[in-house]
Protein backbone atom coordinates (compact mmCIF):
# COMPACT_ATOMS: atom_id res chain seq x y z
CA UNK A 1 4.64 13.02 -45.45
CA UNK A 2 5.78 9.79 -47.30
CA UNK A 3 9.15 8.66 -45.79
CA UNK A 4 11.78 9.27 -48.34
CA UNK A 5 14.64 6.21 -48.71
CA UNK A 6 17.20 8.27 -46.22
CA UNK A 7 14.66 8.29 -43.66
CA UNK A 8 14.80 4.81 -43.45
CA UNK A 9 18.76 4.62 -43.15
CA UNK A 10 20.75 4.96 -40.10
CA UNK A 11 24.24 7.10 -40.34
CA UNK A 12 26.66 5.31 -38.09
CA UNK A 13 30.01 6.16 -36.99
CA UNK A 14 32.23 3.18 -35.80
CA UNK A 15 35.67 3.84 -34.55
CA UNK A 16 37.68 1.69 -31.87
CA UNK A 17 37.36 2.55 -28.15
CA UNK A 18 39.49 1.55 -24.95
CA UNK A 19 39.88 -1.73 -24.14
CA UNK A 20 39.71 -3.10 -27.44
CA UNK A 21 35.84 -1.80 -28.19
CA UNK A 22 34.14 -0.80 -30.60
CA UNK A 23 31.76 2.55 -30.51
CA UNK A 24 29.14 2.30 -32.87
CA UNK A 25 27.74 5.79 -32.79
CA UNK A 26 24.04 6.72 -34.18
CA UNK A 27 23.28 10.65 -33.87
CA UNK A 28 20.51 10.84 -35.93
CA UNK A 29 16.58 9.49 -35.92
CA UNK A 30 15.40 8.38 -32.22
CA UNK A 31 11.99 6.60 -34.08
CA UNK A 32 11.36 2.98 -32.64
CA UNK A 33 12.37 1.99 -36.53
CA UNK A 34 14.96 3.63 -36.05
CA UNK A 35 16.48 1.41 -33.04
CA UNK A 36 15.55 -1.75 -35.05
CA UNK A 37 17.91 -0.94 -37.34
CA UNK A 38 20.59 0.25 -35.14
CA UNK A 39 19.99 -2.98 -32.45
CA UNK A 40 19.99 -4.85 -35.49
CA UNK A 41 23.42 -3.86 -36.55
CA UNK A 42 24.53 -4.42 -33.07
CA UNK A 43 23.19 -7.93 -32.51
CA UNK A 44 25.06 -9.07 -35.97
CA UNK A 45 28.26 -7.54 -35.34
CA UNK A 46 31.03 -10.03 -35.17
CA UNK A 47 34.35 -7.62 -33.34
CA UNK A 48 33.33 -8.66 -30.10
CA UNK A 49 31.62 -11.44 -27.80
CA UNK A 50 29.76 -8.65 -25.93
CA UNK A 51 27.78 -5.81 -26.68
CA UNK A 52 26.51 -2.74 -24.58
CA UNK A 53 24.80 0.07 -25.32
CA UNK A 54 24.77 3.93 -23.99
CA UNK A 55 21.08 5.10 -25.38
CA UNK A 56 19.54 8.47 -24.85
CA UNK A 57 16.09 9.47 -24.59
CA UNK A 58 14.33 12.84 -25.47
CA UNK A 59 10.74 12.36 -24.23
CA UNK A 60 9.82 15.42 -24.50
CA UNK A 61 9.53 15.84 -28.21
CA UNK A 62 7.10 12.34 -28.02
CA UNK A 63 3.38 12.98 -28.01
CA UNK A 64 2.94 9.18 -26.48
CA UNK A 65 5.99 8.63 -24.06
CA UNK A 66 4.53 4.96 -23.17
CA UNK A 67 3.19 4.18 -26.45
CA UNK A 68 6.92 5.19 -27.85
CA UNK A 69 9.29 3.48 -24.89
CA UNK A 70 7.02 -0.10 -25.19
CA UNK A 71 8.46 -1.49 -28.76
CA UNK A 72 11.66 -0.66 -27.58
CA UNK A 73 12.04 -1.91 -24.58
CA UNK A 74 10.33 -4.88 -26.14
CA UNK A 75 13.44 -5.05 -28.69
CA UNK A 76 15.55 -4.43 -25.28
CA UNK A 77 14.58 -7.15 -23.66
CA UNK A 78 15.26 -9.48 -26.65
CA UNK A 79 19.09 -8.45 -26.68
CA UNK A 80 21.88 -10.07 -23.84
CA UNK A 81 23.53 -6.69 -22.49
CA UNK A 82 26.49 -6.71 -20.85
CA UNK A 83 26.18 -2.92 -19.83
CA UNK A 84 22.68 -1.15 -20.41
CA UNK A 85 22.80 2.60 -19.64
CA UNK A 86 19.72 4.68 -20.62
CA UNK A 87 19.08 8.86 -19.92
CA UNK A 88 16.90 11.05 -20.73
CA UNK A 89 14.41 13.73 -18.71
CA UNK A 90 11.94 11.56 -16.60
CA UNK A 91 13.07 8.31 -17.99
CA UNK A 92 12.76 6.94 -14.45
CA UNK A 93 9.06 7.03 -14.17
CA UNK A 94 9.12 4.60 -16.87
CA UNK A 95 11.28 2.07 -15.79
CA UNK A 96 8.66 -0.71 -16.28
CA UNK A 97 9.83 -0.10 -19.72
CA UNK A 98 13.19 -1.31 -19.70
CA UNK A 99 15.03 -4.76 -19.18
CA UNK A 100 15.01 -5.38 -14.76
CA UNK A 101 19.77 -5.18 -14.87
CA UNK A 102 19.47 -1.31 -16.95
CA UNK A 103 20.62 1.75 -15.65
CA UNK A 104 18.63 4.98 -16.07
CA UNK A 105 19.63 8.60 -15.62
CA UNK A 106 17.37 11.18 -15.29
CA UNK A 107 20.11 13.58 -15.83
CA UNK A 108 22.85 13.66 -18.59
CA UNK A 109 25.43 14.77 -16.12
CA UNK A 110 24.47 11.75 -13.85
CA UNK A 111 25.26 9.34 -16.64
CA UNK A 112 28.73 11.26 -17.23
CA UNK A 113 30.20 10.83 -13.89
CA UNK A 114 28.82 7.05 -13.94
CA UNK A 115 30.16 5.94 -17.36
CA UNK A 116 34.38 5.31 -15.91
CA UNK A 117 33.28 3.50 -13.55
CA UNK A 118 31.71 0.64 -15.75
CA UNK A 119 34.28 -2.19 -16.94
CA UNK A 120 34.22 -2.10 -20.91
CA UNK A 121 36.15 -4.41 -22.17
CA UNK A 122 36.33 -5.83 -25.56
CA UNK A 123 32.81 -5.10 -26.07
CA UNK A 124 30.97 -3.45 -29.11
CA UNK A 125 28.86 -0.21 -27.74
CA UNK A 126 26.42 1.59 -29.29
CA UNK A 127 26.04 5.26 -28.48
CA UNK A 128 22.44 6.35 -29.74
CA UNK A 129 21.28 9.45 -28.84
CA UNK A 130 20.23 13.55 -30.42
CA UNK A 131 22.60 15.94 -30.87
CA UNK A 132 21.19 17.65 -28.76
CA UNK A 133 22.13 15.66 -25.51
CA UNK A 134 25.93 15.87 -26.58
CA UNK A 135 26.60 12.65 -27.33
CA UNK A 136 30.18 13.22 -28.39
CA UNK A 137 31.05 13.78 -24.68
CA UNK A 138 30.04 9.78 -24.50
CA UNK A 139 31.88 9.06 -27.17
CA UNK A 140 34.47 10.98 -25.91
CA UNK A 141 34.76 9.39 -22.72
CA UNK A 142 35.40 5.95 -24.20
CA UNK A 143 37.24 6.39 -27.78
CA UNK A 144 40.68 4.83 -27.40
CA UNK A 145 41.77 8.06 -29.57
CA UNK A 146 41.10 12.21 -29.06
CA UNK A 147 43.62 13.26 -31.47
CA UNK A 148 42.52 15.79 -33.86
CA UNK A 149 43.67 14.68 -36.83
CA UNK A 150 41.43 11.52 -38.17
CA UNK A 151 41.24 9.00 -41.28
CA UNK A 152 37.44 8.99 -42.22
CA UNK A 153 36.72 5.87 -44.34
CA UNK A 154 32.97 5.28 -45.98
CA UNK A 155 32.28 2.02 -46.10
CA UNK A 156 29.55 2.78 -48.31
CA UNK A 157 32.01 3.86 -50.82
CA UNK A 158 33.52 0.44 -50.67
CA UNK A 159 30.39 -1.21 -50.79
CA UNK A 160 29.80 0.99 -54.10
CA UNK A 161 33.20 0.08 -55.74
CA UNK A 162 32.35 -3.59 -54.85
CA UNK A 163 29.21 -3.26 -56.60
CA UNK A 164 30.50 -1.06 -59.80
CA UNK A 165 33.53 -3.96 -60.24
CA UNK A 166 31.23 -6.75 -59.65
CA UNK A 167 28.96 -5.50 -62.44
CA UNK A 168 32.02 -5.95 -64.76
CA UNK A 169 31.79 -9.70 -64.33
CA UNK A 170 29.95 -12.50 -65.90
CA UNK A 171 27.70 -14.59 -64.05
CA UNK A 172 29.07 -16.85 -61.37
CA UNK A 173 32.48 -14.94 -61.51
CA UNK A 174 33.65 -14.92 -57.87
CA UNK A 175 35.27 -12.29 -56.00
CA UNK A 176 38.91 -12.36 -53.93
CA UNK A 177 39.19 -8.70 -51.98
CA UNK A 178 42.21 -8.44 -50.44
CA UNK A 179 42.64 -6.96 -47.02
CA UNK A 180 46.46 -7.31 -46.14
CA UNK A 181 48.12 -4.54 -44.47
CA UNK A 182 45.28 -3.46 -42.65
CA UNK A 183 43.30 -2.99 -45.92
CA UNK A 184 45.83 -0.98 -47.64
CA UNK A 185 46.11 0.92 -44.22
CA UNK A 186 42.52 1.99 -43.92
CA UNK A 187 41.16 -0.94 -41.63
CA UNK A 188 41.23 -4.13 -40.22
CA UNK A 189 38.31 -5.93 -38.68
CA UNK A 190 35.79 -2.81 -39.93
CA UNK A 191 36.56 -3.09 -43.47
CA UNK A 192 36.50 -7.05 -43.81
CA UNK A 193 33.04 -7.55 -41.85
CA UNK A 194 31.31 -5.52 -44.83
CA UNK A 195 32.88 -7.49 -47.22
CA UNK A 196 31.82 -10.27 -45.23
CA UNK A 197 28.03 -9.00 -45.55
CA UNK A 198 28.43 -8.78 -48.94
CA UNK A 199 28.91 -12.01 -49.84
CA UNK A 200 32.78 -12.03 -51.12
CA UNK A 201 34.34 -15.47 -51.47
CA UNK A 202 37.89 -14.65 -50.33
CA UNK A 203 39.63 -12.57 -48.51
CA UNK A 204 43.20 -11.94 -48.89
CA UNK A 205 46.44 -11.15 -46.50
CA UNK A 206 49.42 -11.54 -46.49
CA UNK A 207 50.91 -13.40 -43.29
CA UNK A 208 49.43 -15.42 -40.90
CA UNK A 209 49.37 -12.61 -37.81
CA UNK A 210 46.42 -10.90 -39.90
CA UNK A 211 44.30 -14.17 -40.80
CA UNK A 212 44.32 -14.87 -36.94
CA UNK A 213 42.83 -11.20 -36.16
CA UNK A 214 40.05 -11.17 -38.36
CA UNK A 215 39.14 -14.62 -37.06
CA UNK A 216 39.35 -12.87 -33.44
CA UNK A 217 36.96 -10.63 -34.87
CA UNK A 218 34.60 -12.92 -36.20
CA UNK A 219 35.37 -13.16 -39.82
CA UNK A 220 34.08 -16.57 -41.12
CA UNK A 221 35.10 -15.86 -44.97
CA UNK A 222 37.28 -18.37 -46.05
CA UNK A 223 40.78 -16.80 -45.79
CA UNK A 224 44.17 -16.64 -48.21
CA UNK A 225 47.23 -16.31 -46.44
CA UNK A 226 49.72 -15.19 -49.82
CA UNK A 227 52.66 -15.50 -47.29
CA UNK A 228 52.81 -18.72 -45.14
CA UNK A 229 56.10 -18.49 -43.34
CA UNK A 230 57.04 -21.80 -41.97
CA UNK A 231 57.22 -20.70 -38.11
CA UNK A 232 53.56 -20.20 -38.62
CA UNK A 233 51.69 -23.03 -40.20
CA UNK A 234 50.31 -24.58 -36.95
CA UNK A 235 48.75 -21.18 -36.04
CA UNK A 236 47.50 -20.91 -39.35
CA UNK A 237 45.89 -24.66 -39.31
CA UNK A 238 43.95 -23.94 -36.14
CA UNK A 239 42.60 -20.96 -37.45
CA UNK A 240 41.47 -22.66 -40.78
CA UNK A 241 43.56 -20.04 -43.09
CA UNK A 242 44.10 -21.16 -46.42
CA UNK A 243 48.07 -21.20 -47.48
CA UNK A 244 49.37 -20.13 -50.81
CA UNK A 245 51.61 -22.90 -52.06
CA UNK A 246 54.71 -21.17 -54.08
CA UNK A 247 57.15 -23.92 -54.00
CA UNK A 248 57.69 -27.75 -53.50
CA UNK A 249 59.30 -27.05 -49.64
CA UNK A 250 56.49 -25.29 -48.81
CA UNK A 251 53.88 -27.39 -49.90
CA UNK A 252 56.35 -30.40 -47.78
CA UNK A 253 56.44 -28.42 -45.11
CA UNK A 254 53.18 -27.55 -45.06
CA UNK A 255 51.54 -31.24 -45.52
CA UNK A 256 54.17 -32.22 -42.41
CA UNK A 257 52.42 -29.92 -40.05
CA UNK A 258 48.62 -30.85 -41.16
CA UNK A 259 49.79 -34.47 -40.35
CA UNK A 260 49.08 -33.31 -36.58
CA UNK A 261 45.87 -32.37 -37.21
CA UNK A 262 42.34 -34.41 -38.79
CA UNK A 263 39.76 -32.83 -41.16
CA UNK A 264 37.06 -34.97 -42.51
CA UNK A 265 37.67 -33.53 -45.68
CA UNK A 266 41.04 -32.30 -47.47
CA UNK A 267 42.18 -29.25 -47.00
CA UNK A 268 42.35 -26.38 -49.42
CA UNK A 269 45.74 -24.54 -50.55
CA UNK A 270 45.57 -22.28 -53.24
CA UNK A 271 48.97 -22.85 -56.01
CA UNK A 272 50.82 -19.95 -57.25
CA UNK A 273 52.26 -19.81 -60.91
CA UNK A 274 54.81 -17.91 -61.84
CA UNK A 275 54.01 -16.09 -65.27
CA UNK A 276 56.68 -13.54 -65.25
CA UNK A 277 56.37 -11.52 -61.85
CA UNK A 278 59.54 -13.44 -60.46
CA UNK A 279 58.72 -12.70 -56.94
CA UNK A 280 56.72 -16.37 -55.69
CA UNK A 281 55.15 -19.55 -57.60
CA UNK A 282 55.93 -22.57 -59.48
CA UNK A 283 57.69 -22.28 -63.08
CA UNK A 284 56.87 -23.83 -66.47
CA UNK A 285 59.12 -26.61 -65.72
CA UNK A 286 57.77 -27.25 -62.28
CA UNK A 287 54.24 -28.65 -63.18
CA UNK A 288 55.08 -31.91 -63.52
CA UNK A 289 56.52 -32.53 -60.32
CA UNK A 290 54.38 -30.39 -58.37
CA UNK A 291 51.20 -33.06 -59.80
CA UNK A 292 52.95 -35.84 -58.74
CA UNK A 293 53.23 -34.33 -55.40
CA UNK A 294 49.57 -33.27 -55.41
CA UNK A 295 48.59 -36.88 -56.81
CA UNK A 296 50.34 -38.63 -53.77
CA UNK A 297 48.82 -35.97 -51.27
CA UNK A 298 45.02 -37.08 -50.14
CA UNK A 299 45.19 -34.58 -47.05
CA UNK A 300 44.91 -31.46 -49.78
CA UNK A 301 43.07 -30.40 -52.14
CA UNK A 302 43.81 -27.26 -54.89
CA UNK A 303 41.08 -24.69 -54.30
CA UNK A 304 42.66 -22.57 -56.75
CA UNK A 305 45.53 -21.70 -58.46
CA UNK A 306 46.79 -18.00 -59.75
CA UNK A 307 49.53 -15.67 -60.94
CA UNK A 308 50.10 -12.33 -60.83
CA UNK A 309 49.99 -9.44 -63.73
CA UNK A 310 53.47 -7.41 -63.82
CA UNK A 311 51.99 -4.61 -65.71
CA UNK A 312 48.37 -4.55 -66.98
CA UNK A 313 48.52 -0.94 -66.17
CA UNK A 314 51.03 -0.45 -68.66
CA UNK A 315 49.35 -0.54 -72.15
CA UNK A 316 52.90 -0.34 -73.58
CA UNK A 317 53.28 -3.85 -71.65
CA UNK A 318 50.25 -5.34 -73.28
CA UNK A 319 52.25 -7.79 -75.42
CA UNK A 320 54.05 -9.01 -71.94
CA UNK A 321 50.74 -9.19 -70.34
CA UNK A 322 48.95 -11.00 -72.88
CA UNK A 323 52.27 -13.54 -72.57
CA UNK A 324 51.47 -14.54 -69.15
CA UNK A 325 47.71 -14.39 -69.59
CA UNK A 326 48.14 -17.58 -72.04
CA UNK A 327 51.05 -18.95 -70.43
CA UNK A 328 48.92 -19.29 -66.89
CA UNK A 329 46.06 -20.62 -69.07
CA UNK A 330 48.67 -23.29 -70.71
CA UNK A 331 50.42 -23.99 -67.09
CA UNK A 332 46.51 -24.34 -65.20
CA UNK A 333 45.45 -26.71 -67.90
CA UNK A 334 48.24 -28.93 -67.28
CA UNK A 335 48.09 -27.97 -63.46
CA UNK A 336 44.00 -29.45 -63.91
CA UNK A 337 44.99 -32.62 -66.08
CA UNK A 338 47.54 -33.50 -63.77
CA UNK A 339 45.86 -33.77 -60.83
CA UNK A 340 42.58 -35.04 -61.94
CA UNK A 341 40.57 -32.12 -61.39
CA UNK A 342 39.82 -28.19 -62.16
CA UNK A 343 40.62 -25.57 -59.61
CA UNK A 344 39.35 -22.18 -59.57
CA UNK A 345 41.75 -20.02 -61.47
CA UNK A 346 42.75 -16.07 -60.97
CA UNK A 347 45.08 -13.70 -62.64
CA UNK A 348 43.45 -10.23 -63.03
CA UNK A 349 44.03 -7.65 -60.39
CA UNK A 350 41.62 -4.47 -60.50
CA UNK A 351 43.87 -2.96 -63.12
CA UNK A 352 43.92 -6.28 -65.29
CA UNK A 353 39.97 -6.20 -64.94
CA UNK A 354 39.54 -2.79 -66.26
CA UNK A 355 42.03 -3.57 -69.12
CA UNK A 356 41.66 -7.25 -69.82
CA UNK A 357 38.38 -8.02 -68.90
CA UNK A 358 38.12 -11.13 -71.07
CA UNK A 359 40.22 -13.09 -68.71
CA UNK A 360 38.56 -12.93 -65.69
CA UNK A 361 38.25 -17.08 -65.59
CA UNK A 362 36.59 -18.18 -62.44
CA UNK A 363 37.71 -15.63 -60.10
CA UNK A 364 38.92 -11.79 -59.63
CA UNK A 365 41.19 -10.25 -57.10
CA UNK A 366 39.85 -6.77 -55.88
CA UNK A 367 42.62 -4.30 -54.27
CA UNK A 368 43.44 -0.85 -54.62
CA UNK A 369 40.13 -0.41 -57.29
CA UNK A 370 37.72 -1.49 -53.93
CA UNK A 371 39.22 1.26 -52.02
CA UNK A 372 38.30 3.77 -54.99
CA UNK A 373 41.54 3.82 -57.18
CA UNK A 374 42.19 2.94 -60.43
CA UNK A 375 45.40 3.84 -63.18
CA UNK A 376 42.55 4.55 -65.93
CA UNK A 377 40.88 7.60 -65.66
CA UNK A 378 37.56 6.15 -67.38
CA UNK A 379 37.01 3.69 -64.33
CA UNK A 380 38.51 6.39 -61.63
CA UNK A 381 35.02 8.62 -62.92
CA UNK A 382 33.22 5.17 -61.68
CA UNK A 383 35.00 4.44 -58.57
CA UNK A 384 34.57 6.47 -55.12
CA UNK A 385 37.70 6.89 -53.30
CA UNK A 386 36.96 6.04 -49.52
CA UNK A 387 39.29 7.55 -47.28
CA UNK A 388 39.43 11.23 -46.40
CA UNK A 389 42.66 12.54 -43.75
CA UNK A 390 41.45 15.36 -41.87
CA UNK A 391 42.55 17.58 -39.20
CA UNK A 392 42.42 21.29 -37.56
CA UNK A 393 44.20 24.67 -37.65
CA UNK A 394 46.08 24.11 -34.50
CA UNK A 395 47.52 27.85 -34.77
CA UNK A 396 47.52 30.98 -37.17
CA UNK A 397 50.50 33.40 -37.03
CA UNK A 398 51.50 36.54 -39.45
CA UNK A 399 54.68 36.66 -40.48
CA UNK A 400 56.96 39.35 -42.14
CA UNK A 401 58.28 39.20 -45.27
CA UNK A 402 62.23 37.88 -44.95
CA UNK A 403 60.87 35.78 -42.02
CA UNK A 404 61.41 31.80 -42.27
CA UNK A 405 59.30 28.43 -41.65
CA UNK A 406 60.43 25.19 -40.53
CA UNK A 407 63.83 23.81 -39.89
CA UNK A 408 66.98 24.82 -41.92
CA UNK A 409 64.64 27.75 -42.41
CA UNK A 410 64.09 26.26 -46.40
CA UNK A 411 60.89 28.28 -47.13
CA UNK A 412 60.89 32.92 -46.45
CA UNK A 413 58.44 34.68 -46.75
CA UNK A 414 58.06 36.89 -49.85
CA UNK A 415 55.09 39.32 -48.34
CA UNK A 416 52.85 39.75 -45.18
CA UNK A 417 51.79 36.23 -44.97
CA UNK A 418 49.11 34.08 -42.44
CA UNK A 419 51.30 30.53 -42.02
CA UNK A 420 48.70 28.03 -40.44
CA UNK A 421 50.14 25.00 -37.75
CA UNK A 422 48.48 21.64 -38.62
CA UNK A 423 48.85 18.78 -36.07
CA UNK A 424 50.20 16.17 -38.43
CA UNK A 425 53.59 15.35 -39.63
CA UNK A 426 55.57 12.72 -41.20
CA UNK A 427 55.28 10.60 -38.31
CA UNK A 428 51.05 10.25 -39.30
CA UNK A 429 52.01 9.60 -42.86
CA UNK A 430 52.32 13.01 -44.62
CA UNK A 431 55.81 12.01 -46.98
CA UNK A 432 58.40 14.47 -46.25
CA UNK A 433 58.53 15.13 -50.50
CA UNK A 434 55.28 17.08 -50.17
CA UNK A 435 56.42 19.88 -48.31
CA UNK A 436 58.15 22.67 -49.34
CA UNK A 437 56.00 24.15 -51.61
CA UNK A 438 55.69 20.74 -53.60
CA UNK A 439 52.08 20.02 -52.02
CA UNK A 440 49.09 21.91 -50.04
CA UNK A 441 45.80 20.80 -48.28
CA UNK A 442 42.92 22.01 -48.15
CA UNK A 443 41.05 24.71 -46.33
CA UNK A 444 37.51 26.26 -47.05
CA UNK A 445 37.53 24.57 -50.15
CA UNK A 446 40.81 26.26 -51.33
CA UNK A 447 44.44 25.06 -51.92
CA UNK A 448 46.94 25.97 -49.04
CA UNK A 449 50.34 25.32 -50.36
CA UNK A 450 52.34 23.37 -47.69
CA UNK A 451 55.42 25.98 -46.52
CA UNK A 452 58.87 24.70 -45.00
CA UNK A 453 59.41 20.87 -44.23
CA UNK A 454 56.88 18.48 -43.02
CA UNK A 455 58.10 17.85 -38.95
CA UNK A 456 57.49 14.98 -37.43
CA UNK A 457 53.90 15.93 -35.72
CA UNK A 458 53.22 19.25 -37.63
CA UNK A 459 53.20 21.22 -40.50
CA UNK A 460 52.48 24.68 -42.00
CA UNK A 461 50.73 25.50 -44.88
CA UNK A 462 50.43 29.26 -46.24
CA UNK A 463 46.58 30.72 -45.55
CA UNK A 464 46.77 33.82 -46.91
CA UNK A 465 43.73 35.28 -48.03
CA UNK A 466 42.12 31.83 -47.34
CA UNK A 467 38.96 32.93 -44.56
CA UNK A 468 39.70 30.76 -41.78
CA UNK A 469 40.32 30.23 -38.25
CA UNK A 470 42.17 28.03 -35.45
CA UNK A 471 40.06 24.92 -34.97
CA UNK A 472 39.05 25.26 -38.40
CA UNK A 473 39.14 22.15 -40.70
CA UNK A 474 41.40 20.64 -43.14
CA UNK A 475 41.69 18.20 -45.81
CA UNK A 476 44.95 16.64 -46.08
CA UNK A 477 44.12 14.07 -48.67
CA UNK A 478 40.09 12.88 -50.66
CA UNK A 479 38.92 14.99 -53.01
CA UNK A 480 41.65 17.03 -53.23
CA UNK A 481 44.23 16.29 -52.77
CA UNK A 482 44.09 12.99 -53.86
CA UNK A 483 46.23 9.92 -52.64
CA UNK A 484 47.32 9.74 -56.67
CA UNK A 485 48.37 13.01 -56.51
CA UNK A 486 50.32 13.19 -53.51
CA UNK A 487 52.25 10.16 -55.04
CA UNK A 488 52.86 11.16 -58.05
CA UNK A 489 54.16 14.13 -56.44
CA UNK A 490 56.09 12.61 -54.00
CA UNK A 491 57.86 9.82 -57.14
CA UNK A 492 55.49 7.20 -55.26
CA UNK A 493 52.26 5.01 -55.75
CA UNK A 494 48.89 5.43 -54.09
CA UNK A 495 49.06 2.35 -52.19
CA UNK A 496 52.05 3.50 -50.61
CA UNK A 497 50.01 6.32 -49.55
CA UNK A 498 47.51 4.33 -48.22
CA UNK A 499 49.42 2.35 -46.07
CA UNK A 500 51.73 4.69 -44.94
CA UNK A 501 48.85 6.54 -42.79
CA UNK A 502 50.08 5.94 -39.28
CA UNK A 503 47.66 3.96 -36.41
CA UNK A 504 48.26 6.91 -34.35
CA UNK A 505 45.88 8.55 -36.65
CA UNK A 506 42.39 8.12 -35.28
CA UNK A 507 39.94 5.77 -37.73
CA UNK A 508 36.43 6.41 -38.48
CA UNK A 509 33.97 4.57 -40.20
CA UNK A 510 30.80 5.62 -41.80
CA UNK A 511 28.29 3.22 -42.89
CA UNK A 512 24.67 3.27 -43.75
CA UNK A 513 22.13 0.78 -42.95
């Protein structure tokens, strides 16, 4: 049998352990390809300065135990392991196999009651083994969280919408994907290293504190801070983040602080224009003086300079939009003339991609549309939404009619009803404004209407007639519901959604390589 183009992909899982790890987790093909890829993967991550591995061995469905163990021992041996724990059924008897410092277990067990006492700390682990050898008590054993209730987030999806809004570009067009707030509240360090692979030019955060962790993590992409508070410019020198310049005092204050420091070559800061937003940036009648600044200033140089779109959602702002669109190109032009030179320039968000297209000048800012969200419905068909909440049926109870849920008892029963307990509440993100009756999950691919108010760490939905049981799953928000919908249910946004998903929630990652 030809191998088909899935055979030669490895599913991973990648969530955070203890001890600020990360578990890289590959359940699937044990084939010596198959550990190239995943060693691969492990070798290039950047989270960590170490990496260990937890690998599992099933010899007895190998014709040619030797002849299978040799190449990957081989690849092994060509790895620096800072733990190296092997089992599998007579794995000992081929020790010769295996790098002189690893551990091998005969017995699954053995391994078990081994794996506390090993010091794993801030180290990236791969956990490769079949189902079969129940690799999720490993995983277990070492993820920093066992709550039920989890935020599953495909990378692959993101690595799709990258590639759908990247085909929307001309050639040369670069790419800013912006990762502040813990990418919209759906990851940090995880998200940002596959952007990383994929060649963006920016990233994008919003204060300093979040520049310096994905530099922790390895993140070599040059960096936008949008938010440089002054308390933090040394920190964010040192880490080589790139400020936003919005004003005259910052740009003073910044240029004080970089006076401490010596580059070879100038340093880039990225000017903001104010085209109508009002929030941050330079006016109309500020260009003049900010060149002069610029012109006297030899320790900086303008990478770029933006604004932001109020409302290129809105095609009943398009007149307003349009406005700033040629007022940025009028105040850029005499930014450029000014100082000599001709910056990168930016203005269109996801939403001003989709609807003005024609404007995308040197550069694009991905957000919400990279996580798989758009306002126009024509692009939303193109995009894949990434993150899907999920939890369990913690209990099922029949109630009587007259009988009530939840506190201030604001939902009774009409008939003989099965309420279903779900361990998640406001406190994981759920908005209060989706309970009582406004909203419902998703069980056995049917709509559960959420009953009574949303608690802090549980609420019930109404499973009548829905075939399920406790331990069963739910869908709290992906396909449906969707984020968009609980917002505009709730009188909200998506991306207040997004970020509103609490880091008590447990974070998984799926990504194919």
């Amino acid at each position: 049998m030809e191998p088909t183009e899935e055979s030669l992909k490895n599913s991973l899982e990648i969530t955070r352990g203890k001890n600020d790890c990360f578990l890289i987790c590959d359940f699937g093909a044990l084939s010596p390809e198959s550990f190239a890829r995943s060693l691969d993967f492990l070798k290039r991550q950047t989270w960590t300065p170490d990496i260990s591995a937890v690998l599992g061995f099933d010899l007895s469905r190998v014709d040619d135990p030797d002849g299978y163990l040799r190449p990957i021992g081989g690849m092994l041996r060509r790895m620096e392991f800072k733990h190296l724990l092997c089992f599998g059924p007579q794995i000992e008897q081929y020790r010769y196999a295996f790098p002189k410092l690893s551990l091998l277990y005969n017995d699954l067990e053995d391994a078990l009651a081994d794996l506390p006492k090993f010091d794993f700390q801030n180290e990236s682990v791969l956990i490769k083994a079949p189902e079969s050898f129940s690799p999720r008590r490993i995983e277990s054993l070492m993820q920093r969280r066992v709550h039920d209730t989890l935020l599953e987030v495909d990378l692959n999806a993101i690595v799709h919408n990258l590639s759908y809004l990247r085909s929307k570009l001309p050639e040369g067009t670069r790419t800013m994907c912006m990762v502040k707030a813990k990418s919209y509240g759906l990851g940090e360090a995880e998200i940002a290293s596959v952007l990383q692979d994929h060649a963006v030019d920016y990233l994008g955060v919003a204060y300093v504190d979040e520049g310096v962790h994905l530099r922790a993590r390895g993140i070599r992409t040059p960096i936008i801070v949008m938010n440089p508070e002054r308390s933090s410019l040394t920190t964010l020198i040192k880490n080589r983040l790139e400020p936003e310049i919005y004003s005259l005092g910052v740009l003073e204050r910044f240029v004080q602080t970089l006076a401490s420091f010596s580059f070879p070559e100038p340093y880039p800061i990225h000017i903001k224009l104010d085209t109508g937003m009002h929030r941050l940036g330079f006016s109309p009648g500020q260009i003049d003086s900010l060149t002069t600044a610029l012109k006297a200033l030899p320790s900086v140089r303008v990478a770029s300079v933006f604004s932001h779109l109020v409302a290129a959602e809105d095609p009943r702002e398009e007149d307003f939009t349009l406005g700033q669109i040629h007022l940025f190109e009028q105040m850029s032009g005499r930014l450029s003339q000014g100082i000599g030179y001709r910056p990168i320039r930016h203005i269109l968000n996801t939403a001003g991609l989709c609807a003005y297209g024609q404007y995308t000048f040197e550069m694009v800012r991905l957000g919400l549309g990279l996580y798989g969200y758009s306002p126009f419905y024509a692009e939303q068909k193109r995009l894949i939404p990434c993150a899907t909440l999920r939890t369990v049926i913690s209990q099922i109870r029949e109630l009587e009619p007259g009988e009530t849920v939840s506190y201030n008892r604001r939902y009774r029963v009409p008939h003989v009803s099965h309420i279903a307990t779900l361990p998640i509440g406001y406190a994981d993100g759920i908005p209060r404004l989706w309970g009582n009756g406004n909203g419902y999950v998703q069980i056995a691919g049917q709509k559960a209407p959420i009953v009574g108010s949303v608690c802090m760490d549980m609420m019930m939905v109404d499973a009548t007639g829905i075939p399920c049981r406790e331990g069963d799953p739910v869908i709290l928000m992906g396909d449906f519901p969707t984020a968009d919908e609980i917002a505009e249910a709730t009188g909200t946004i998506s991306y207040e959604i997004l970020t509103g998903i609490s880091d008590r929630v447990k974070h998984i990652y799926k990504l194919d390589i």
